[in-house]
C-alpha atoms as a PDB file:
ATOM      1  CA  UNK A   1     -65.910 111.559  86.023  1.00  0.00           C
ATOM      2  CA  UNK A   2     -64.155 111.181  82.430  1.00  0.00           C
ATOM      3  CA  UNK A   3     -63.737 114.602  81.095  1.00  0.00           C
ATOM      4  CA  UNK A   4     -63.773 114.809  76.894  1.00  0.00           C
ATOM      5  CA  UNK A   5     -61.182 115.831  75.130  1.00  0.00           C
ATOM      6  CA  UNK A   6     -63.223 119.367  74.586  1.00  0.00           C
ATOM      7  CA  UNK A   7     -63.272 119.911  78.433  1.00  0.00           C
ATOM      8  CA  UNK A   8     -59.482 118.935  78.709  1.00  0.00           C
ATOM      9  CA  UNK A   9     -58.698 121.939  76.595  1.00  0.00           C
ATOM     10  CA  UNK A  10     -61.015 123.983  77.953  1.00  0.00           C
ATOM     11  CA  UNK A  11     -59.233 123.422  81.061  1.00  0.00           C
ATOM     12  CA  UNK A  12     -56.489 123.434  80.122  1.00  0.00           C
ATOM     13  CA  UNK A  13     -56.963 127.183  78.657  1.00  0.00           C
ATOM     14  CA  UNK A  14     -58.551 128.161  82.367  1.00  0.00           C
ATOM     15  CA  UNK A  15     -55.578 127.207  84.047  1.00  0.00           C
ATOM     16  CA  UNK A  16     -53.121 129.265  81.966  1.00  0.00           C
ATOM     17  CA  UNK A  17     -55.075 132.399  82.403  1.00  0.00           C
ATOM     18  CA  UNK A  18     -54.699 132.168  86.230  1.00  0.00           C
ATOM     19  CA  UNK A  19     -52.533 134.624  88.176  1.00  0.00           C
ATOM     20  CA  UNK A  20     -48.522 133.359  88.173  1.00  0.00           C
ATOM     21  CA  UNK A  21     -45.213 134.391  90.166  1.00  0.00           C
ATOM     22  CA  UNK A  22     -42.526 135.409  88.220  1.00  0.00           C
ATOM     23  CA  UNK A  23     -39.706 133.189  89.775  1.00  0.00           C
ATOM     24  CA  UNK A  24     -37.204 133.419  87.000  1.00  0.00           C
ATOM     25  CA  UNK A  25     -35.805 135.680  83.792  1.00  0.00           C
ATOM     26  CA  UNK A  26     -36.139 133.451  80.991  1.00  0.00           C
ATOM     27  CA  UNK A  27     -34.653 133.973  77.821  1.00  0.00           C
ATOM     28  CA  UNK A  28     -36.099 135.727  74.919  1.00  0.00           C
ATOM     29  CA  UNK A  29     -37.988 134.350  72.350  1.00  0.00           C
ATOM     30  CA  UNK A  30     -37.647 130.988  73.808  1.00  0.00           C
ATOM     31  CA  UNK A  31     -40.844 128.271  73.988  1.00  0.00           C
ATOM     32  CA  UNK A  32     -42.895 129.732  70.770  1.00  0.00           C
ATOM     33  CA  UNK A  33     -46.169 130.051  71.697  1.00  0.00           C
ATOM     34  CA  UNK A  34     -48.852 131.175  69.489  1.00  0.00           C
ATOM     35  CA  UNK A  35     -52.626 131.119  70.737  1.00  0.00           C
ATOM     36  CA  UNK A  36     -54.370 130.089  67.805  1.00  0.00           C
ATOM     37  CA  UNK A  37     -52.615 126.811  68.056  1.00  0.00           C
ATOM     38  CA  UNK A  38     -52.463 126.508  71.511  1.00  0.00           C
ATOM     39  CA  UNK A  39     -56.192 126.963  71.302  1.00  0.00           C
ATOM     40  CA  UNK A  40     -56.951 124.312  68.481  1.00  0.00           C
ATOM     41  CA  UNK A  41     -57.914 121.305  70.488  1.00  0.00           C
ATOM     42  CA  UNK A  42     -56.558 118.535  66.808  1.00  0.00           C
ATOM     43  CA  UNK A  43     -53.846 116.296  68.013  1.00  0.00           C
ATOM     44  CA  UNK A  44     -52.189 117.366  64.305  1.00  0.00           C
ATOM     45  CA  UNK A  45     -49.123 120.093  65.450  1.00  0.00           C
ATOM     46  CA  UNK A  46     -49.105 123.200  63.473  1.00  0.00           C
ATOM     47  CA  UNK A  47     -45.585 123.002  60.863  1.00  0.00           C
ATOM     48  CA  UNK A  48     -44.663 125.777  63.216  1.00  0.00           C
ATOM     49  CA  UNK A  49     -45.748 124.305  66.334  1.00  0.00           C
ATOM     50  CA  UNK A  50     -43.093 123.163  69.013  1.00  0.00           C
ATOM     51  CA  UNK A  51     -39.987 124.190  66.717  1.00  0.00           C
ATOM     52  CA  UNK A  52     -37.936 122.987  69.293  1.00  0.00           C
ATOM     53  CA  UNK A  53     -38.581 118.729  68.580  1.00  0.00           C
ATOM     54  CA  UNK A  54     -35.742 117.402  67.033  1.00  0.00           C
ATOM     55  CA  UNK A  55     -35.135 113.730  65.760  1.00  0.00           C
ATOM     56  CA  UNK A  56     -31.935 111.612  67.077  1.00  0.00           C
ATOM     57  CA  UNK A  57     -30.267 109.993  63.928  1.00  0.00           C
ATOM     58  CA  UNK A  58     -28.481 106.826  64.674  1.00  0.00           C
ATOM     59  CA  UNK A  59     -26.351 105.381  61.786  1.00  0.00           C
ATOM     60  CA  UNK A  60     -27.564 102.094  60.640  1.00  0.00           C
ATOM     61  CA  UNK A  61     -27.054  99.208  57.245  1.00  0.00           C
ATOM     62  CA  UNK A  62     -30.268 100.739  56.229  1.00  0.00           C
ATOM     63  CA  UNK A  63     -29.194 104.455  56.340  1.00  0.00           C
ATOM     64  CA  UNK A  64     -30.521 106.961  59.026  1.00  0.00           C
ATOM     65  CA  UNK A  65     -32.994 105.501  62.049  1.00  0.00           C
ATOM     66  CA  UNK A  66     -34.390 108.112  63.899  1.00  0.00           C
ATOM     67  CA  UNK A  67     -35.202 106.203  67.777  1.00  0.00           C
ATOM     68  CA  UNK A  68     -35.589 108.796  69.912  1.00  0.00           C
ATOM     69  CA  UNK A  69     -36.044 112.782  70.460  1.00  0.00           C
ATOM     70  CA  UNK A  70     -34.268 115.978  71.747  1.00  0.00           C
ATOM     71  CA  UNK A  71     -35.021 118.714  72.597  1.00  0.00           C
ATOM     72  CA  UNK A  72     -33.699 122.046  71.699  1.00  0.00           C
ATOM     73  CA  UNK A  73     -32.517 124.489  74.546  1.00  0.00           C
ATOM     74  CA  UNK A  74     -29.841 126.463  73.400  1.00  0.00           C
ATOM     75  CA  UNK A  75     -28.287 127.872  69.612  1.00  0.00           C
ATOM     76  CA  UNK A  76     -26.269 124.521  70.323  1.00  0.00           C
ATOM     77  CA  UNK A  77     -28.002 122.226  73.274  1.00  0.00           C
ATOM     78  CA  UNK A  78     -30.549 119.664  72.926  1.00  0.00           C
ATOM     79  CA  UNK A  79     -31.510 117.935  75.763  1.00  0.00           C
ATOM     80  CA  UNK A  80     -32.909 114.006  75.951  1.00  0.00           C
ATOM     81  CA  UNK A  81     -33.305 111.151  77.480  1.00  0.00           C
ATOM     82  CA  UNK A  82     -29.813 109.080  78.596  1.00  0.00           C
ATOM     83  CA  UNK A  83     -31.640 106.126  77.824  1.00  0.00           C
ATOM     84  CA  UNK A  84     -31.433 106.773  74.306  1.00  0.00           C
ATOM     85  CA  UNK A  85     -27.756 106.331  74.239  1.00  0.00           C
ATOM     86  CA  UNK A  86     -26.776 102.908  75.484  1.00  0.00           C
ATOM     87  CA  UNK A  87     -23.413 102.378  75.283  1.00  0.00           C
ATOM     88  CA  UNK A  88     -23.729  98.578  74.053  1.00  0.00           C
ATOM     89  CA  UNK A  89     -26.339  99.438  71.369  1.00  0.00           C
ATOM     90  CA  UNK A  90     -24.365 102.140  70.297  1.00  0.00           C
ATOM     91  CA  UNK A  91     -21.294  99.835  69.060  1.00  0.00           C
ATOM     92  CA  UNK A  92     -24.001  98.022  66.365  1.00  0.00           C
ATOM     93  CA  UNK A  93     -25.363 101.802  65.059  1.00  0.00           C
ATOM     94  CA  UNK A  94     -23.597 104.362  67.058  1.00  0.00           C
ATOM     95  CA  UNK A  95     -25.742 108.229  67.389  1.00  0.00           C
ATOM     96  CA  UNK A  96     -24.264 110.725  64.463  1.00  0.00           C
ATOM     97  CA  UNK A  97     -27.168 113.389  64.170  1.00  0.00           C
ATOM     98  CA  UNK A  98     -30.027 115.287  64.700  1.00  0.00           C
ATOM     99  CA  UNK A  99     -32.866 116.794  62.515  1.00  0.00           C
ATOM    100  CA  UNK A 100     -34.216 119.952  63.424  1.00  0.00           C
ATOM    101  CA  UNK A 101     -37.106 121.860  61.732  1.00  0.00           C
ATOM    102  CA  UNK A 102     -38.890 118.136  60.577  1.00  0.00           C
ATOM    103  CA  UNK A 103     -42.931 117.687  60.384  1.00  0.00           C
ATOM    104  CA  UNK A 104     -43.610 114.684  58.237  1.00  0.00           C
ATOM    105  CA  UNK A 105     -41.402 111.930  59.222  1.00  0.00           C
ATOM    106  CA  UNK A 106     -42.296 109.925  55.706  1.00  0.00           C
ATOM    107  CA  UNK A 107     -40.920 113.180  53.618  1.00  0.00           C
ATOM    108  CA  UNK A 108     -37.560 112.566  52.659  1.00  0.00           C
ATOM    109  CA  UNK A 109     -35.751 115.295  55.059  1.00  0.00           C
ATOM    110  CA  UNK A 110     -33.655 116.671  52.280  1.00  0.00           C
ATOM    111  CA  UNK A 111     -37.348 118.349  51.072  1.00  0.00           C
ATOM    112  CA  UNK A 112     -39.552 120.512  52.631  1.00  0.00           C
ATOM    113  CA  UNK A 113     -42.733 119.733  54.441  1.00  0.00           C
ATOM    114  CA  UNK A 114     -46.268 120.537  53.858  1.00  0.00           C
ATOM    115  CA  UNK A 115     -49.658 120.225  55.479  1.00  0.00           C
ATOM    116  CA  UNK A 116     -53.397 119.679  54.405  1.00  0.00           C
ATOM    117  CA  UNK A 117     -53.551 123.428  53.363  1.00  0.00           C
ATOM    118  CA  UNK A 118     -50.438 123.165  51.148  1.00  0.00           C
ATOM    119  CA  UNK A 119     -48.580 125.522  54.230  1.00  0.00           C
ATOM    120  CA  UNK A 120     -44.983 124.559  54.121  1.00  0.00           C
ATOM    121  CA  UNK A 121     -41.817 125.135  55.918  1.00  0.00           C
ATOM    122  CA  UNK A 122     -38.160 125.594  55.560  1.00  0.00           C
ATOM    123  CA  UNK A 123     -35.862 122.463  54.647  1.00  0.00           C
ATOM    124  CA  UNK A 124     -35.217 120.518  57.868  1.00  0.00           C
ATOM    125  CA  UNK A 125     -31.813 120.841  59.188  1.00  0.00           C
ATOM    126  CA  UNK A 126     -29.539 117.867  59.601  1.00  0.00           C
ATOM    127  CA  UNK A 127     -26.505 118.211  62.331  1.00  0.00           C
ATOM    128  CA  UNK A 128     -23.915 116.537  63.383  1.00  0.00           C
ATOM    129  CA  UNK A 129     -23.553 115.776  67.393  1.00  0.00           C
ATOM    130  CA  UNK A 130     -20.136 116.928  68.782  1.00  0.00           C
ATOM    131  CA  UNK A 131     -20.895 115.126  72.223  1.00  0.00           C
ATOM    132  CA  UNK A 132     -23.463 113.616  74.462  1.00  0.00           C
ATOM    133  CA  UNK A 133     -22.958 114.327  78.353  1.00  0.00           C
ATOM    134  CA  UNK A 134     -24.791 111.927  80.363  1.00  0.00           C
ATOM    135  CA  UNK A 135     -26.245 112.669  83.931  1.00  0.00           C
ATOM    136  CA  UNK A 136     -23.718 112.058  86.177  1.00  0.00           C
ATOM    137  CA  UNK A 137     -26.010 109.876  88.586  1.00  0.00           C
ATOM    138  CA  UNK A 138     -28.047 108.665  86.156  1.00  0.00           C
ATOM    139  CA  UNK A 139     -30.061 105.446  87.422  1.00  0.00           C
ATOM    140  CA  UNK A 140     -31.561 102.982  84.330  1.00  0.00           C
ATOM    141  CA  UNK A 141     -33.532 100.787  87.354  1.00  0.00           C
ATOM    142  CA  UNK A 142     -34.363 103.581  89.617  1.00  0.00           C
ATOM    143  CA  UNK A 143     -35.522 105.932  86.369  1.00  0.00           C
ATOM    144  CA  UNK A 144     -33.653 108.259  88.256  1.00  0.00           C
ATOM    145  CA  UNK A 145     -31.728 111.542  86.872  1.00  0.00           C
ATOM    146  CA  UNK A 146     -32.640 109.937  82.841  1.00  0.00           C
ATOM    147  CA  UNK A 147     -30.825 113.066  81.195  1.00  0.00           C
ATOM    148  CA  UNK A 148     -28.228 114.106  78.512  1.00  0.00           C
ATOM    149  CA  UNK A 149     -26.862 117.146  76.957  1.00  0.00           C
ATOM    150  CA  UNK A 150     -26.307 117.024  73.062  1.00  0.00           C
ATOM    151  CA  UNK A 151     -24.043 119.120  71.885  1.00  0.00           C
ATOM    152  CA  UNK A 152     -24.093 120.212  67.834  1.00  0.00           C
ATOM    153  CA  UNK A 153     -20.570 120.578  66.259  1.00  0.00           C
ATOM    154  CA  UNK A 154     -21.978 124.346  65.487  1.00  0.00           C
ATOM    155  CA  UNK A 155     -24.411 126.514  66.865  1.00  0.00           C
ATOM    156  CA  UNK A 156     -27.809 126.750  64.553  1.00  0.00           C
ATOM    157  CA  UNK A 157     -29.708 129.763  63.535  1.00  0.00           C
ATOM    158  CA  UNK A 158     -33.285 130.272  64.626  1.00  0.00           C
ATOM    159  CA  UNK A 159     -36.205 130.519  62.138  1.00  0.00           C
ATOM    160  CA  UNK A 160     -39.714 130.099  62.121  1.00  0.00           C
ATOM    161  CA  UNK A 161     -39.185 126.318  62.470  1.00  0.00           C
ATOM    162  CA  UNK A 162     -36.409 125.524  64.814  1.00  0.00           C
ATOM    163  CA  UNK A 163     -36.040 127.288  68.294  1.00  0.00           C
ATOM    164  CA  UNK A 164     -35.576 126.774  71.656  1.00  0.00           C
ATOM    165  CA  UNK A 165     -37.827 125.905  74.189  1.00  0.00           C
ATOM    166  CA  UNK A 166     -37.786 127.614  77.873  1.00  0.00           C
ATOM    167  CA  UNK A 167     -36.235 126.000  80.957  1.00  0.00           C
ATOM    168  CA  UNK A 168     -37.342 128.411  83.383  1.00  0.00           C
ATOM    169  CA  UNK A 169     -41.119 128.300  84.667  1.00  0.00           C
ATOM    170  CA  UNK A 170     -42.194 131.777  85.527  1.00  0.00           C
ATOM    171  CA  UNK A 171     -44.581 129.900  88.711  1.00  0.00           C
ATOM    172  CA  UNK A 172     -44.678 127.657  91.361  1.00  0.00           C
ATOM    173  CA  UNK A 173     -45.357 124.167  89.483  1.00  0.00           C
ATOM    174  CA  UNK A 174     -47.518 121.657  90.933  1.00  0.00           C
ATOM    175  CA  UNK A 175     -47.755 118.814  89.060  1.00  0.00           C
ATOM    176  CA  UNK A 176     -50.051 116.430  90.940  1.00  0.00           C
ATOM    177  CA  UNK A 177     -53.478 116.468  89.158  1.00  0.00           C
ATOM    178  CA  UNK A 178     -52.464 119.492  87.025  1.00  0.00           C
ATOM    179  CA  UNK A 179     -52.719 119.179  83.161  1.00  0.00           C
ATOM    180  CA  UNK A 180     -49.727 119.676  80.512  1.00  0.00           C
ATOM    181  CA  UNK A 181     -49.179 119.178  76.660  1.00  0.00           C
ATOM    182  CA  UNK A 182     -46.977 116.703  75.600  1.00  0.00           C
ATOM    183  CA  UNK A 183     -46.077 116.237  71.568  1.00  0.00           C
ATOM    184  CA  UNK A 184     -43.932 114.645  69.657  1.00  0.00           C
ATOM    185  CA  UNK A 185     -43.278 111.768  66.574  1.00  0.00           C
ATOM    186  CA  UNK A 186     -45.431 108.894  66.229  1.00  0.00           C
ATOM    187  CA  UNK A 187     -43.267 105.541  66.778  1.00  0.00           C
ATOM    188  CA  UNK A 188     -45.324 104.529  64.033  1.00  0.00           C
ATOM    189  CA  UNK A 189     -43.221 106.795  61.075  1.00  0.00           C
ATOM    190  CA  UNK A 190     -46.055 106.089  58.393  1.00  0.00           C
ATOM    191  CA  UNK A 191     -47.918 108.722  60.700  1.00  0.00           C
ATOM    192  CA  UNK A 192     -47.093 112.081  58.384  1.00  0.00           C
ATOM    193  CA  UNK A 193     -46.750 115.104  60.733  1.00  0.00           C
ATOM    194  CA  UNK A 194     -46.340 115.487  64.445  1.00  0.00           C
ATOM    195  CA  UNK A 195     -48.910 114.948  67.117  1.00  0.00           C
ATOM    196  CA  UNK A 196     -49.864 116.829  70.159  1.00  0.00           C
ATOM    197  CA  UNK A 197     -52.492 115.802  73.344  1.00  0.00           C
ATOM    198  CA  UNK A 198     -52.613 116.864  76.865  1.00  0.00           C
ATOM    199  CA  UNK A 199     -52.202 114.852  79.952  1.00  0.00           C
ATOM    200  CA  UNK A 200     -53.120 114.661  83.566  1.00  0.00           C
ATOM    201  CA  UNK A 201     -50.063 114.051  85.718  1.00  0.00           C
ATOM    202  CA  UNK A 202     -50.702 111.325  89.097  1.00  0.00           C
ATOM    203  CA  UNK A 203     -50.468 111.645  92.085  1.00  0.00           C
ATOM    204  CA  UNK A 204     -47.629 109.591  93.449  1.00  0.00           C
ATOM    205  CA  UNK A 205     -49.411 106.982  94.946  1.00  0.00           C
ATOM    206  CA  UNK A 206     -51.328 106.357  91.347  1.00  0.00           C
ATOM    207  CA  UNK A 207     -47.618 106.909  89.554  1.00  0.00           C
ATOM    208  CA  UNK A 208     -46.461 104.126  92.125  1.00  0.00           C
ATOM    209  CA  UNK A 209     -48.810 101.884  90.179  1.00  0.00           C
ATOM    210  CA  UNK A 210     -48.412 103.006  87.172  1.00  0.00           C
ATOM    211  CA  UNK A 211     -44.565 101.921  87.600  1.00  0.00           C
ATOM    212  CA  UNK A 212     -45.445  98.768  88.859  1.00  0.00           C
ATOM    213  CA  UNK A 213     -47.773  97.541  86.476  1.00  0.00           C
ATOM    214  CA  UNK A 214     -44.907  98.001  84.180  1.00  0.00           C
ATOM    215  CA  UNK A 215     -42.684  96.323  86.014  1.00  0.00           C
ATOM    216  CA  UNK A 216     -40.101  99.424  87.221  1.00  0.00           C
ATOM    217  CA  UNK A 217     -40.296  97.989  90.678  1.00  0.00           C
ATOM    218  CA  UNK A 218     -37.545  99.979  92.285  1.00  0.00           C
ATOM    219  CA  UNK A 219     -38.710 102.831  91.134  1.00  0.00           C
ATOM    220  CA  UNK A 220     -42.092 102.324  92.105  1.00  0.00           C
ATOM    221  CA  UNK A 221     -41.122 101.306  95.681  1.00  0.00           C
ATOM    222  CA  UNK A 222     -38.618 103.987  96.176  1.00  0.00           C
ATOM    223  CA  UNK A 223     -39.085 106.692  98.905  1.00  0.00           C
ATOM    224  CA  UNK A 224     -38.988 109.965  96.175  1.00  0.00           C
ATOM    225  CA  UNK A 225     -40.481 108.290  93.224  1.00  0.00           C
ATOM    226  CA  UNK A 226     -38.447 110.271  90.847  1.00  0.00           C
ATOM    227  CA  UNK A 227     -40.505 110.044  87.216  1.00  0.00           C
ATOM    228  CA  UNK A 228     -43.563 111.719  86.071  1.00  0.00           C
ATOM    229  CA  UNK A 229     -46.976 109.807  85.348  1.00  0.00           C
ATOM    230  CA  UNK A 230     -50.141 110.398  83.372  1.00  0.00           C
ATOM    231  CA  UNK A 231     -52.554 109.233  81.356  1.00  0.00           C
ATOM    232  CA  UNK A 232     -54.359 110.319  78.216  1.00  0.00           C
ATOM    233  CA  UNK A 233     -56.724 110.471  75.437  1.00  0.00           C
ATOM    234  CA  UNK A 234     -54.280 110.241  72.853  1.00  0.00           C
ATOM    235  CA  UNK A 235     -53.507 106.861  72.230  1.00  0.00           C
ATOM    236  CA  UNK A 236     -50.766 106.433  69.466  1.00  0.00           C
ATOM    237  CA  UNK A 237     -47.428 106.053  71.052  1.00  0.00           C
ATOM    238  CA  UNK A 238     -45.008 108.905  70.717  1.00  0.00           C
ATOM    239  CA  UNK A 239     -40.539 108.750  70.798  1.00  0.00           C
ATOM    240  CA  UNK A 240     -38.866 108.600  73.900  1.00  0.00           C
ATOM    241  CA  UNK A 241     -37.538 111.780  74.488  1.00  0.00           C
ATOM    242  CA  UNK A 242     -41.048 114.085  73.838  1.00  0.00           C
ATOM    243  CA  UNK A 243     -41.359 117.226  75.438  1.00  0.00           C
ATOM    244  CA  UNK A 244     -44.052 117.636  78.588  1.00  0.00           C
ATOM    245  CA  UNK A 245     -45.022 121.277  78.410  1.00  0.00           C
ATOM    246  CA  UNK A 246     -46.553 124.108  80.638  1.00  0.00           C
ATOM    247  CA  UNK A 247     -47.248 127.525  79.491  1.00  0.00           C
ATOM    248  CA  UNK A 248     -45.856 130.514  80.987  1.00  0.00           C
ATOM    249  CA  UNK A 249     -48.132 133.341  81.313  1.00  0.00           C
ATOM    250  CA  UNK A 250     -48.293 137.353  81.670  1.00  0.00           C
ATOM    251  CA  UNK A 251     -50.705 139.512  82.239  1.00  0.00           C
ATOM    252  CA  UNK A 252     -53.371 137.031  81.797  1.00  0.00           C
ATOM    253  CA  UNK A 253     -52.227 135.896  78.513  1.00  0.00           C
ATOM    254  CA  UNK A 254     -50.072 132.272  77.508  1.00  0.00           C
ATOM    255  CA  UNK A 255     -46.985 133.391  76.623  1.00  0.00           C
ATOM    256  CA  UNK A 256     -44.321 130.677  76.121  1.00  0.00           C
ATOM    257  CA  UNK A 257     -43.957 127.160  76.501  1.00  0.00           C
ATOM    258  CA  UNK A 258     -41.455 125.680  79.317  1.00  0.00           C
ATOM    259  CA  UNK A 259     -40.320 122.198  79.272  1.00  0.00           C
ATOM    260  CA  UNK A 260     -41.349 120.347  82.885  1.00  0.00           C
ATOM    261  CA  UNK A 261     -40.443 116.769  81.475  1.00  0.00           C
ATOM    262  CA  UNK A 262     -38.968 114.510  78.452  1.00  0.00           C
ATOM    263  CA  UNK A 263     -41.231 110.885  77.775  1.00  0.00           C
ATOM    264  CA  UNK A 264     -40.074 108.246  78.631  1.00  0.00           C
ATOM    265  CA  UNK A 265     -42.106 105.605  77.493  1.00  0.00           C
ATOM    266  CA  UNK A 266     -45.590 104.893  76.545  1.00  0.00           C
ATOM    267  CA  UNK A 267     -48.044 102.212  76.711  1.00  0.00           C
ATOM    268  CA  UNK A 268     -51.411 101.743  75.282  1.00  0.00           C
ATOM    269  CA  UNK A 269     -52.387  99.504  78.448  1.00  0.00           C
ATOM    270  CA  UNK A 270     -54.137 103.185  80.442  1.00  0.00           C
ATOM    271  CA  UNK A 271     -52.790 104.575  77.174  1.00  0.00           C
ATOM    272  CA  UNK A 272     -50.064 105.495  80.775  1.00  0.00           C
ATOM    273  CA  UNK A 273     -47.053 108.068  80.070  1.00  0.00           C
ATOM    274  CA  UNK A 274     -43.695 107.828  82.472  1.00  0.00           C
ATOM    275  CA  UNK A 275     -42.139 111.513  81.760  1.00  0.00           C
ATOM    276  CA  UNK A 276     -38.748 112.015  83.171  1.00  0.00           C
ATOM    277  CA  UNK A 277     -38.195 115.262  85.304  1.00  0.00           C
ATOM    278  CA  UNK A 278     -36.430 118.382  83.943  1.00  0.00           C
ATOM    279  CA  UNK A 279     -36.884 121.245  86.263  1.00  0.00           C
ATOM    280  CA  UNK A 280     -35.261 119.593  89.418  1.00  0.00           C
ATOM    281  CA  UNK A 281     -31.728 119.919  87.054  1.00  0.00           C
ATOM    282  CA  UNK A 282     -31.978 123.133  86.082  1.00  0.00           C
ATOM    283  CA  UNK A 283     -28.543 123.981  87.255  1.00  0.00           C
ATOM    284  CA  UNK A 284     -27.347 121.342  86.117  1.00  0.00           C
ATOM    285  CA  UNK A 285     -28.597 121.561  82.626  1.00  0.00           C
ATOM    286  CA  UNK A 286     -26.933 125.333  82.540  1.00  0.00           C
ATOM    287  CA  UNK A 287     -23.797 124.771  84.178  1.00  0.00           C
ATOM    288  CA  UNK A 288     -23.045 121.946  81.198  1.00  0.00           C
ATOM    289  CA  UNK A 289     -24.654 124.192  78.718  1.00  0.00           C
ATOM    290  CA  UNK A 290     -22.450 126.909  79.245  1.00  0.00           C
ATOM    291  CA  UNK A 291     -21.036 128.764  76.303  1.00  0.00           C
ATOM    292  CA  UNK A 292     -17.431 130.323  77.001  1.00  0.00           C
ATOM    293  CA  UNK A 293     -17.149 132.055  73.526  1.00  0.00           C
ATOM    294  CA  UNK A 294     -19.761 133.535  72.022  1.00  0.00           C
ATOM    295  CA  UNK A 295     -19.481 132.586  68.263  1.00  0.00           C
ATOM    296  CA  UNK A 296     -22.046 133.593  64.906  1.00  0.00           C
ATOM    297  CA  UNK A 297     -23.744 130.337  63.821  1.00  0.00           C
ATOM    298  CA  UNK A 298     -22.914 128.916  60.782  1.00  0.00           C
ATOM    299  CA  UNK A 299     -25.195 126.535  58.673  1.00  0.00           C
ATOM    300  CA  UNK A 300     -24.143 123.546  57.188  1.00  0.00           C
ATOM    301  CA  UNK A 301     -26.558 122.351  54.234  1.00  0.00           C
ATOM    302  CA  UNK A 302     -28.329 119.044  54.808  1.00  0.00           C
ATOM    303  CA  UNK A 303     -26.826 117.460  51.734  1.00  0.00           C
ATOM    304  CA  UNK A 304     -23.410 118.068  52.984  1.00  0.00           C
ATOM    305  CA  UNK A 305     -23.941 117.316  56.548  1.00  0.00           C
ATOM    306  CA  UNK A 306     -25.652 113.780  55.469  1.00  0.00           C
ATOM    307  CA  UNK A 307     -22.405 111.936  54.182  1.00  0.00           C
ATOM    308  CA  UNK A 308     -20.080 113.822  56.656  1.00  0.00           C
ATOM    309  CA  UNK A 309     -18.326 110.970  58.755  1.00  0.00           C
ATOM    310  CA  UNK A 310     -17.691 111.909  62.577  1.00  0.00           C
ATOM    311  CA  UNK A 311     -17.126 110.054  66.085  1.00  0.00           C
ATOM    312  CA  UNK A 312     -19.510 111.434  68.751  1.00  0.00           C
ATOM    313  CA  UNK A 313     -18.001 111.508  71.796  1.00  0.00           C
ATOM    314  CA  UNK A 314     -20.272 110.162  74.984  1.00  0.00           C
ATOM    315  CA  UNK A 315     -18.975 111.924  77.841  1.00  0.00           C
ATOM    316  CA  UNK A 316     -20.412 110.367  81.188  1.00  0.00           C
ATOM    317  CA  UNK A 317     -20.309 113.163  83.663  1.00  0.00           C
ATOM    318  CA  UNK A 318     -19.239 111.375  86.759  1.00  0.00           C
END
């Protein structure tokens, strides 16, 4: 049976209201989560909806190209997809920023951002990337261990519009039938604002095929499959690197958002989704993410930060 997109949500809010184990102490105020947009089954994202999606700026002829996503963890972490930094392609238009705090990728991002309602929000945020730390065992053929760490050259401060998502799920997770948001940009960049939609992950024997119909034949035949599939209702492709979401709850209520998985690609053939795993590198994530000093962010205007000429470095962990 095909459930609507009505009954998706609908179960979607049922599952969230269910009884959860606290398993670990996230941090505060992390993964934003307010209920009247959780609740509002549009695919558009609310300007203050998932503050944590930010846009990863390569340097190009043409100016800025935005190719892929990260997503924000720390005052000075993003994390995202390794594939997005490959080191060949990065000779022709080598990775310089990322924009936080953006809605309406056709707005120049030196101005802010407004909806239907004429709601807007701050100016997005451009920053420069220190350093990219790549997965030590990352595995392009086996889609295996598909993370890095960016790291800004300062910490940011957290508004309305950009903060951090939570790593820690406060419950079990089963992800096998179970439903999740995912959101993100629109490959398409004439699409004005963010989207949103939820999917329902595989089970592995369905992921299997899902990997081999699009030809990731190792990973499909491998003993641990290692990605994340699902399908949904939402068919306009999003960037590689959007978030995969559950909701942590208390007391009966959603309270925040953690992040269980970064896309990988999408396909309009089963409208299918490949998410790459996040929670199995937890420790990982932290251990890199570590902050020695604790310093008071600083804020560098978008106009400056634009022109500002830098070398990321691309640290591969191994």
């Amino acid at each position: 049976m095909r459930l609507s997109a009505t009954q998706i949500w609908q179960l979607l809010l049922l599952v969230v209201n269910l009884k959860q184990v606290v398993l670990a102490q996230d941090e505060p105020n992390c993964g934003y989560l307010k209920e009247a947009s959780f609740a509002n089954r549009s695919n558009v994202v609310d300007l203050n909806e998932h503050p944590w999606i930010a846009r990863v700026g390569y340097e190009t002829d043409r100016g800025i190209a935005y190719k892929c996503l990260a997503i924000l963890i720390t005052r000075q972490h993003l994390l995202a997809p390794a594939q997005c930094f490959n080191e060949v392609a990065l000779k022709a238009e080598p990775v310089r920023w990322v924009l936080l705090g953006d809605w309406n990728p056709t707005n120049p991002f030196v101005e802010r951002d407004c909806d239907a309602r004429q709601n807007c929000n701050q100016e997005p945020l451009l920053m420069a990337i220190d350093e990219i730390i790549i997965h030590p065992n990352y595995d392009e053929r086996m889609l295996a261990n598909n993370l890095s760490i960016l790291k800004l050259i300062q910490p940011v401060t957290f508004s309305n519009f950009i903060s951090p998502i939570c790593l820690h799920a406060r419950k079990t997770i089963t992800y096998s039938g179970q439903y999740f948001i995912y959101a993100g940009f629109a490959v398409d960049e004439n699409i004005g604002y963010k989207l949103k939609a939820v999917t329902q992950l595989q089970e592995t024997m369905r992921c299997r095929e899902t990997l081999m119909r699009q030809n990731y034949v190792r990973a499909a035949l491998a003993f641990t499959v290692n990605p994340l599939c699902g399908n949904s209702n939402q068919t306009t492709p999003l960037v590689s690197g959007s978030p995969l979401m559950g909701v942590n709850v208390e007391s009966a209520k959603p309270q925040s958002y953690y992040l269980a998985g970064l896309l990988q690609t999408m396909t309009n053939q089963n409208n299918s989704l490949i998410f790459i795993r996040v929670q199995p590198h937890i420790e990982w994530i932290e251990k890199s993410t570590r902050i020695e000093t604790s310093t008071l962010p600083t804020i560098i205007p978008a106009h400056l930060v634009r022109y500002e000429k830098h070398s990321t470095r691309i640290v591969n962990a191994k």
